[in-house]
N, C-alpha and C. Protein backbone atom coordinates (compact mmCIF):
# COMPACT_ATOMS: atom_id res chain seq x y z
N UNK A 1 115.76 105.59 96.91
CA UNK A 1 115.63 106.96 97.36
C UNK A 1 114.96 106.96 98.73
N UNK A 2 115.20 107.88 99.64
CA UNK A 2 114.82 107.92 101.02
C UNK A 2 113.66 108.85 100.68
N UNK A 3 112.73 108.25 101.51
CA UNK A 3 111.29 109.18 101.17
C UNK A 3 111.63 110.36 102.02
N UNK A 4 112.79 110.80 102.96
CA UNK A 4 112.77 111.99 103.41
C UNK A 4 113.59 112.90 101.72
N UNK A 5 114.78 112.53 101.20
CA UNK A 5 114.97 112.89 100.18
C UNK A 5 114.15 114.30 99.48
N UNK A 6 112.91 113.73 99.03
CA UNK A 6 112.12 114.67 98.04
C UNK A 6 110.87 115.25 99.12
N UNK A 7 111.08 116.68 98.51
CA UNK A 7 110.88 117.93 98.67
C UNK A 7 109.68 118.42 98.13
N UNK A 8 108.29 118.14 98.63
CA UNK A 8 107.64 118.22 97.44
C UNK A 8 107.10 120.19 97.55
N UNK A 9 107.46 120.29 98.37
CA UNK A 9 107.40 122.05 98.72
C UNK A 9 108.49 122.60 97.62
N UNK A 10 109.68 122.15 97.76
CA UNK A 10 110.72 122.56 96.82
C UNK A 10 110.07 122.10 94.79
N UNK A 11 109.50 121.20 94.71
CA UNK A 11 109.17 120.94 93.53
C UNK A 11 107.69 122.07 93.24
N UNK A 12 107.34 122.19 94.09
CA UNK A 12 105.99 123.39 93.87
C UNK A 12 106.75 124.35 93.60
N UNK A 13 107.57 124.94 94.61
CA UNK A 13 108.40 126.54 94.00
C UNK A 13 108.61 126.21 92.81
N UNK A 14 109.47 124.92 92.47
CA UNK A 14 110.40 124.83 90.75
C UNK A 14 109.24 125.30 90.12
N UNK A 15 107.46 124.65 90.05
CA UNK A 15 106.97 124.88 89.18
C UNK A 15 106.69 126.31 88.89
N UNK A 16 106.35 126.92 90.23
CA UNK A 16 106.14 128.40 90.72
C UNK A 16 106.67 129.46 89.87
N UNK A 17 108.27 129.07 90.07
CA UNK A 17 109.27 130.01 89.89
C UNK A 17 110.13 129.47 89.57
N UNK A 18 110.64 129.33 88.17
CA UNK A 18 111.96 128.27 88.51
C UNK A 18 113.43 128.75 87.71
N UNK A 19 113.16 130.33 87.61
CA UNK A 19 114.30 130.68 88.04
C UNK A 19 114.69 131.59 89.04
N UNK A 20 114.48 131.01 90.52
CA UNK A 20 114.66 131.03 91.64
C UNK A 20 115.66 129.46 92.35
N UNK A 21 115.75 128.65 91.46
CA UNK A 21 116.20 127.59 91.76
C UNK A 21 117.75 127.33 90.65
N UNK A 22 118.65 126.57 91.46
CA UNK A 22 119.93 126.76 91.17
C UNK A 22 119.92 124.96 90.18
N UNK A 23 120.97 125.35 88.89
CA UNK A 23 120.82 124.10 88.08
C UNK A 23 121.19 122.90 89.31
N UNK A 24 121.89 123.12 89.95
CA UNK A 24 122.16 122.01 91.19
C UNK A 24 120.91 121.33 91.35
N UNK A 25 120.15 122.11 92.31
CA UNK A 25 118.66 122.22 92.36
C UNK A 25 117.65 121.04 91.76
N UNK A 26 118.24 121.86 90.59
CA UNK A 26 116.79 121.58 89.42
C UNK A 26 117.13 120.22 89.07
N UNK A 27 118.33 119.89 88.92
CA UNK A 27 118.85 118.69 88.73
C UNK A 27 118.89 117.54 89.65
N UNK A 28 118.81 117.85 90.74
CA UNK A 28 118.17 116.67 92.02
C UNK A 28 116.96 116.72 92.19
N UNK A 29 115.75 117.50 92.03
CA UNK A 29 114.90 117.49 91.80
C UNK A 29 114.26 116.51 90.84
N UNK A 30 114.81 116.44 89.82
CA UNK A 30 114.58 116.12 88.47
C UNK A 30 115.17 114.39 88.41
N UNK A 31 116.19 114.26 89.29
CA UNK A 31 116.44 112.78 89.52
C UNK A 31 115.46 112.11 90.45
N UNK A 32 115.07 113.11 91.92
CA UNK A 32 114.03 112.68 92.59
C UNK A 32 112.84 112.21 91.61
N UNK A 33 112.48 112.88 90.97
CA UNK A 33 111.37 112.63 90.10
C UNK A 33 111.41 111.56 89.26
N UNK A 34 112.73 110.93 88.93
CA UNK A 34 112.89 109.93 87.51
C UNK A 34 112.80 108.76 88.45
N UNK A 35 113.61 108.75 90.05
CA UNK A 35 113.46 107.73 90.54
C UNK A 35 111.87 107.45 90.94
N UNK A 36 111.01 108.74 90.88
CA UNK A 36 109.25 107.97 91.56
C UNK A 36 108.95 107.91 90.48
N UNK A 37 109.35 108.08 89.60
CA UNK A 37 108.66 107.49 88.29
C UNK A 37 109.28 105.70 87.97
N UNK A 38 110.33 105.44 88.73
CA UNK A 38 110.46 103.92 88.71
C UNK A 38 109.90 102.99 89.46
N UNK A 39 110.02 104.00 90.91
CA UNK A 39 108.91 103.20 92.04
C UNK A 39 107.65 102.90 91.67
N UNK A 40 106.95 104.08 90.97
CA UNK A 40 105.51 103.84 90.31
C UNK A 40 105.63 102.75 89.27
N UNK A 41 106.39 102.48 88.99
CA UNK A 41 106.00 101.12 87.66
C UNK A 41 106.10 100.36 88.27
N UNK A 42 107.61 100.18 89.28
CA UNK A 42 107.54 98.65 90.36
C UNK A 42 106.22 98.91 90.88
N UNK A 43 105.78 99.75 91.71
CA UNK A 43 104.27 99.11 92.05
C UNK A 43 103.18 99.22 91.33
N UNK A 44 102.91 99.79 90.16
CA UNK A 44 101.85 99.22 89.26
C UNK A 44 102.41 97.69 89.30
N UNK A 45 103.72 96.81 88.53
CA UNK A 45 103.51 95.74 88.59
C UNK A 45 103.94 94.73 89.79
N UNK A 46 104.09 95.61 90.40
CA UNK A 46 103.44 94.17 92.52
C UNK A 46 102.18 94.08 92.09
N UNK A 47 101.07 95.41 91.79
CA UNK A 47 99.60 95.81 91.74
C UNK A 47 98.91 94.47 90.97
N UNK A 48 99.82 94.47 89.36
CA UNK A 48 99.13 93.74 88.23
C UNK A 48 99.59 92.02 88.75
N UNK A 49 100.52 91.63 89.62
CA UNK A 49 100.86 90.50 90.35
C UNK A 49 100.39 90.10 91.12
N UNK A 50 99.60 91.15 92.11
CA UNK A 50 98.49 90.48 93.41
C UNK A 50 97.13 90.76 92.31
N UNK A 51 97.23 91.19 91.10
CA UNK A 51 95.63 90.79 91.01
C UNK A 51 95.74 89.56 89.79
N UNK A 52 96.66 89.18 89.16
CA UNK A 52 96.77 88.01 88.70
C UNK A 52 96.69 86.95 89.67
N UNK A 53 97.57 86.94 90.98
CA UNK A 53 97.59 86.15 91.75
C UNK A 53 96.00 85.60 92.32
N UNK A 54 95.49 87.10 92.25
CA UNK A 54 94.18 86.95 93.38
C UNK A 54 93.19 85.87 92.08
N UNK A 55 93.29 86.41 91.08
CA UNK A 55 92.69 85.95 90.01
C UNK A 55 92.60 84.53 90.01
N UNK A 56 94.12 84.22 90.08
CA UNK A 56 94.63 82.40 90.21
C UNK A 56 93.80 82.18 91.38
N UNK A 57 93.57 82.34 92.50
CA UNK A 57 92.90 81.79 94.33
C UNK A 57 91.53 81.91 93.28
N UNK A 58 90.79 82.50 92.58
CA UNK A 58 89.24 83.11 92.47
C UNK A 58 88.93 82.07 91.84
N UNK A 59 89.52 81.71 90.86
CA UNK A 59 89.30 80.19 89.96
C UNK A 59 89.40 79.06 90.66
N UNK A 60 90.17 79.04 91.45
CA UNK A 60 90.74 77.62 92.15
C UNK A 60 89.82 77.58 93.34
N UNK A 61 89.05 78.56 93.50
CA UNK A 61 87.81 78.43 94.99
C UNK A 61 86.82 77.39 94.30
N UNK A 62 86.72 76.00 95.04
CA UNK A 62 85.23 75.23 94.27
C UNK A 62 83.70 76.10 94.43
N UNK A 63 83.19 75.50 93.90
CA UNK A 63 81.83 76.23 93.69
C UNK A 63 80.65 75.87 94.49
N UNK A 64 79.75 76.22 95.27
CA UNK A 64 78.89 76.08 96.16
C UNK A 64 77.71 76.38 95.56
N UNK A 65 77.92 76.38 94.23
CA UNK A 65 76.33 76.72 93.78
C UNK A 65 75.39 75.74 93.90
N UNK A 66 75.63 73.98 94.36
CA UNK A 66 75.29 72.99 93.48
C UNK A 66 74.66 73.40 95.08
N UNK A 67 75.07 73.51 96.57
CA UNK A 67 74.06 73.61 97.85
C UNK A 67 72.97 74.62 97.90
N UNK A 68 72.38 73.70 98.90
CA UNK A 68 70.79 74.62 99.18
C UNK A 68 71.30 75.54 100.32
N UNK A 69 70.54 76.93 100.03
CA UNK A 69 70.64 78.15 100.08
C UNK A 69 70.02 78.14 101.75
């Protein structure tokens, strides 16, 4: 989806008023919405992947506790 695509002025009226809006409308609206609801899971899991990842580097750093301060 093209982030010019969605309308988020047009999705405030739907909630507003929404029969002022044509089933056409309501129905691209409503796909806009199913597709950021897929984008949001792809990036929750990039999110849960760079912090596993970071997790893997945090363990694998040796430890400097054993030097004087």
């Amino acid at each position: 989806m093209d982030q010019e695509t969605f309308n988020f002025d047009s999705f405030q009226g739907l909630q507003n008023n929404p029969s002022s809006y044509s089933a056409d409308k309501v129905s691209s609206l409503e796909t806009d919405m199913g597709l950021l609801r897929q984008e949001l899971v792809l990036i929750k899991a990039r999110m849960k992947t760079l912090e596993d990842a970071s997790g893997l580097f945090q363990a694998k750093k040796p430890s400097h506790s054993g030097l004087a301060s």
